[in-house]
C-alpha atoms as a PDB file:
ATOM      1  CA  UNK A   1      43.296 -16.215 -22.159  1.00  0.00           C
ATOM      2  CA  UNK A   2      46.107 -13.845 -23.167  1.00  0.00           C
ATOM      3  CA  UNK A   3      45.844 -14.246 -26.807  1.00  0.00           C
ATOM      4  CA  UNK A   4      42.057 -14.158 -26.756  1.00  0.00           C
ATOM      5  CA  UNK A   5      42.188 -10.713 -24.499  1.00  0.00           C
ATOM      6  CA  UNK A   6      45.009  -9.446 -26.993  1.00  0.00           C
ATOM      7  CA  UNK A   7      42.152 -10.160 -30.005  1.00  0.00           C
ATOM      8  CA  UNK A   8      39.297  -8.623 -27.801  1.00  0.00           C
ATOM      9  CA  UNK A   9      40.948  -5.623 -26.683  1.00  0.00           C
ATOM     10  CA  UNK A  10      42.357  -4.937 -30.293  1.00  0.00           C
ATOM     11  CA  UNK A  11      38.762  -4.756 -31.850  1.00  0.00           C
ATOM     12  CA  UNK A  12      37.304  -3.444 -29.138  1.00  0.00           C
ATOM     13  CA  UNK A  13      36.105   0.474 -30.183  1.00  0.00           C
ATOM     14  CA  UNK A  14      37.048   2.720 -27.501  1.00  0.00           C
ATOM     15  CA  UNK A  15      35.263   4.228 -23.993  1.00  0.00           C
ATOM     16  CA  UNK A  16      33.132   6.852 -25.200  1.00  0.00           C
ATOM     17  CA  UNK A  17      34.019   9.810 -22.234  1.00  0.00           C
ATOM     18  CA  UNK A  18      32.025  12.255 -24.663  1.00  0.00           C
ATOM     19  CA  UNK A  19      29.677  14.495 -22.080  1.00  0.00           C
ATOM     20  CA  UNK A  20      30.188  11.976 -19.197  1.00  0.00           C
ATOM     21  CA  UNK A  21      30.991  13.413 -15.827  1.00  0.00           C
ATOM     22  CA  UNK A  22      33.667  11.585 -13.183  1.00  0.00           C
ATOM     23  CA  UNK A  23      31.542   9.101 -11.680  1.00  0.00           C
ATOM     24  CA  UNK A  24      29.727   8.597 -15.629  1.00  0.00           C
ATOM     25  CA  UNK A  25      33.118   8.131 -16.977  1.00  0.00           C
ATOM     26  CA  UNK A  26      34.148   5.359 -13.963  1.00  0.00           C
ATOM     27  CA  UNK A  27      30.866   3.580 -15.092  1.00  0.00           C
ATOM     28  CA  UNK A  28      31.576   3.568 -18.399  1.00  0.00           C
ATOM     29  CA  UNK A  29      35.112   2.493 -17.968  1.00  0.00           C
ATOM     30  CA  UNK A  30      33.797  -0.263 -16.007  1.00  0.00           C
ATOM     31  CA  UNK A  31      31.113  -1.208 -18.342  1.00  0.00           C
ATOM     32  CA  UNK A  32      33.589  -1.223 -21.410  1.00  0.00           C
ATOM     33  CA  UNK A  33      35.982  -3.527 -19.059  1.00  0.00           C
ATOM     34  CA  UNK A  34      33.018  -5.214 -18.214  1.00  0.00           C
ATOM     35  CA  UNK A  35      32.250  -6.017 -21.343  1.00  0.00           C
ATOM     36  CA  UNK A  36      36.263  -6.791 -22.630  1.00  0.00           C
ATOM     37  CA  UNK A  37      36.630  -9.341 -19.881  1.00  0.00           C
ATOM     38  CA  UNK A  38      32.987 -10.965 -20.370  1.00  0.00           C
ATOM     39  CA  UNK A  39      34.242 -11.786 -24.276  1.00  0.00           C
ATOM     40  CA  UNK A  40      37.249 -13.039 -23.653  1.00  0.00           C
ATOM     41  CA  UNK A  41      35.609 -15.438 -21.045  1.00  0.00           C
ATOM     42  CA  UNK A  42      33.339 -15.849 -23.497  1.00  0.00           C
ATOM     43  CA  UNK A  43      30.308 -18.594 -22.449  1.00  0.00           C
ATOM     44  CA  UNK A  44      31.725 -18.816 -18.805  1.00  0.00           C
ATOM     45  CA  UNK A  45      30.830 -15.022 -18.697  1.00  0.00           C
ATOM     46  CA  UNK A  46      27.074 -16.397 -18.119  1.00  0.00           C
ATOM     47  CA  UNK A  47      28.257 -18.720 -15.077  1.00  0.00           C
ATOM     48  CA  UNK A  48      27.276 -16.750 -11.839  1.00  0.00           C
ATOM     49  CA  UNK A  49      30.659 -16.682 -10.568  1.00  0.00           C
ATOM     50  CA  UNK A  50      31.483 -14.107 -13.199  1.00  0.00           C
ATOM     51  CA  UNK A  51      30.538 -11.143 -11.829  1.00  0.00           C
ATOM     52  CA  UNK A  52      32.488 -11.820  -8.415  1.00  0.00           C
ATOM     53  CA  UNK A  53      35.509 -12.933 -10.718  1.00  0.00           C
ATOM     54  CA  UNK A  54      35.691  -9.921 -12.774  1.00  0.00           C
ATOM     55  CA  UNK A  55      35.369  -7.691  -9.601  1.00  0.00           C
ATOM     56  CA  UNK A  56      38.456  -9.358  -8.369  1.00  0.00           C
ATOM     57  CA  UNK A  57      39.996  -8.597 -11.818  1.00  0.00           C
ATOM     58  CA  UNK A  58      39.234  -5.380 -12.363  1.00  0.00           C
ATOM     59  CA  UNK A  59      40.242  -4.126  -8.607  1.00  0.00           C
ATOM     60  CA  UNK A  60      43.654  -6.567  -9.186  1.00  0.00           C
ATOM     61  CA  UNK A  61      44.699  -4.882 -12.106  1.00  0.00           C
ATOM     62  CA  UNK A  62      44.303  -1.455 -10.659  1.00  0.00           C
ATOM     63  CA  UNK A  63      47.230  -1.767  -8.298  1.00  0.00           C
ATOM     64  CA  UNK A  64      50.508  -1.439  -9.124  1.00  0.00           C
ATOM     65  CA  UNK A  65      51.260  -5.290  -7.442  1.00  0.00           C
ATOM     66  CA  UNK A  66      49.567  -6.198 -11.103  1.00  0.00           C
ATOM     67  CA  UNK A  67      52.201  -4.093 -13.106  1.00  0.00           C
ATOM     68  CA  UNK A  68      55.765  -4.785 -13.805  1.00  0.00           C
ATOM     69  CA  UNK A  69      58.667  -2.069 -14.347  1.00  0.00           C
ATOM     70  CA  UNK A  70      61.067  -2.228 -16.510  1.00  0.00           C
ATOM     71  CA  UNK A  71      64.147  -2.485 -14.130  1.00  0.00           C
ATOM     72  CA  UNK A  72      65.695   0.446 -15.299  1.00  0.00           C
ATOM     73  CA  UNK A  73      62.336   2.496 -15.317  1.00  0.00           C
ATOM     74  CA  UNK A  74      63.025   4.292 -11.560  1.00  0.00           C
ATOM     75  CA  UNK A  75      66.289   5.169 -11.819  1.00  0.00           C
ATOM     76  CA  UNK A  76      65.765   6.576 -15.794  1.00  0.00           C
ATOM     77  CA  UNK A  77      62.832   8.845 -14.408  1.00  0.00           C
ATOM     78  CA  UNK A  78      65.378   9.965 -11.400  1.00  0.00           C
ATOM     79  CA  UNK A  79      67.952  11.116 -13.796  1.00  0.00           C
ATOM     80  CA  UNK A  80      65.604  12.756 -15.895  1.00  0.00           C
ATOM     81  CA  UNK A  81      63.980  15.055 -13.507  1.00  0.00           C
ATOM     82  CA  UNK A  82      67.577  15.068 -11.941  1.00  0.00           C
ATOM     83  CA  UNK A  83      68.809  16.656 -15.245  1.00  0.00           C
ATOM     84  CA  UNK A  84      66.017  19.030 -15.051  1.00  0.00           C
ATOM     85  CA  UNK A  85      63.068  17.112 -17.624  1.00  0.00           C
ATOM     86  CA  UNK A  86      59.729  17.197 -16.974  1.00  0.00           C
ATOM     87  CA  UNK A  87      58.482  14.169 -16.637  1.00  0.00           C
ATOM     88  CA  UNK A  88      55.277  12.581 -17.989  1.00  0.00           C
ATOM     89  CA  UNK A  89      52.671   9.792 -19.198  1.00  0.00           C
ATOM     90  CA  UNK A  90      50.679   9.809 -21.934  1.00  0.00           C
ATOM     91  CA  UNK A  91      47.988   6.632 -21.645  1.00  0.00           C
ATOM     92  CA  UNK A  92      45.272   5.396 -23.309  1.00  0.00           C
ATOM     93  CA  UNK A  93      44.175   3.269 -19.420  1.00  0.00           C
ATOM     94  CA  UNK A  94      41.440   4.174 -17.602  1.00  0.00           C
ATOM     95  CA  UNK A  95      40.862   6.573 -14.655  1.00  0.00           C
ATOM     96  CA  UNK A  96      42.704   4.072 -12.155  1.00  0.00           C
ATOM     97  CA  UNK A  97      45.925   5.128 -13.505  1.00  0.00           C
ATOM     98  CA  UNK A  98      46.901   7.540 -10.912  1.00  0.00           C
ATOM     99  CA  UNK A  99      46.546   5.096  -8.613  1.00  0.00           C
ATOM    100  CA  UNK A 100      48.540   2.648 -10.013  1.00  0.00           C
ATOM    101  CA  UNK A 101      51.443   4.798 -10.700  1.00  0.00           C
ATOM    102  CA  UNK A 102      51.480   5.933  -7.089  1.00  0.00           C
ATOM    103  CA  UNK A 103      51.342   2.466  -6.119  1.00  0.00           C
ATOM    104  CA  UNK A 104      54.892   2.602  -8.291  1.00  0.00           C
ATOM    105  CA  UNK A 105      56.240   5.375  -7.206  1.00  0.00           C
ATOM    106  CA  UNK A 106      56.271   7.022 -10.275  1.00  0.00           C
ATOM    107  CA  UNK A 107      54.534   9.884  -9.452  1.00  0.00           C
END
């Protein structure tokens, strides 16, 4: 599965945000995700278990429990802001980034 997502999600054009509002833009990102995780499950994406799996999926990896730091990661943002950076994160993820960063208390 992880070499197949890797291939999927590296042809995969991107979420078109273009004149969408919030909610629009949370249906489209879970359309396109949809649509990522139904390839790379490719004809079990038909079985009607999908749907209930990719819900599961999609809400699993928009906690931080699905994310690893780097070990270092905490303590490197610490003494940043400690040395008077501002701190940042540019992403290309979707909207339930925020959330997950909380979830690591990197915000």
């Amino acid at each position: 599965l992880d070499a197949r997502f890797r291939e999927v999600i590296g042809s995969k054009d991107p979420v078109v945000y273009a004149g969408a509002g919030s909610a629009d833009a949370e249906a489209r990102e879970l359309a396109w995700w949809r649509e990522v995780v139904g390839s790379v499950f490719g004809d079990a994406a038909s079985d009607p278990g999908f749907d209930g799996c990719f819900a599961e999926l999609f809400t699993h990896y928009g906690r931080g429990e699905a994310w690893t730091l780097y070990p270092e990661a905490l303590a490197t943002i610490a003494a940043l802001k400690r040395a008077g950076w501002t701190v940042g994160v540019l992403s290309n993820f979707d909207s339930r980034l925020e959330g997950i960063l909380a979830d690591l208390e990197i915000t």
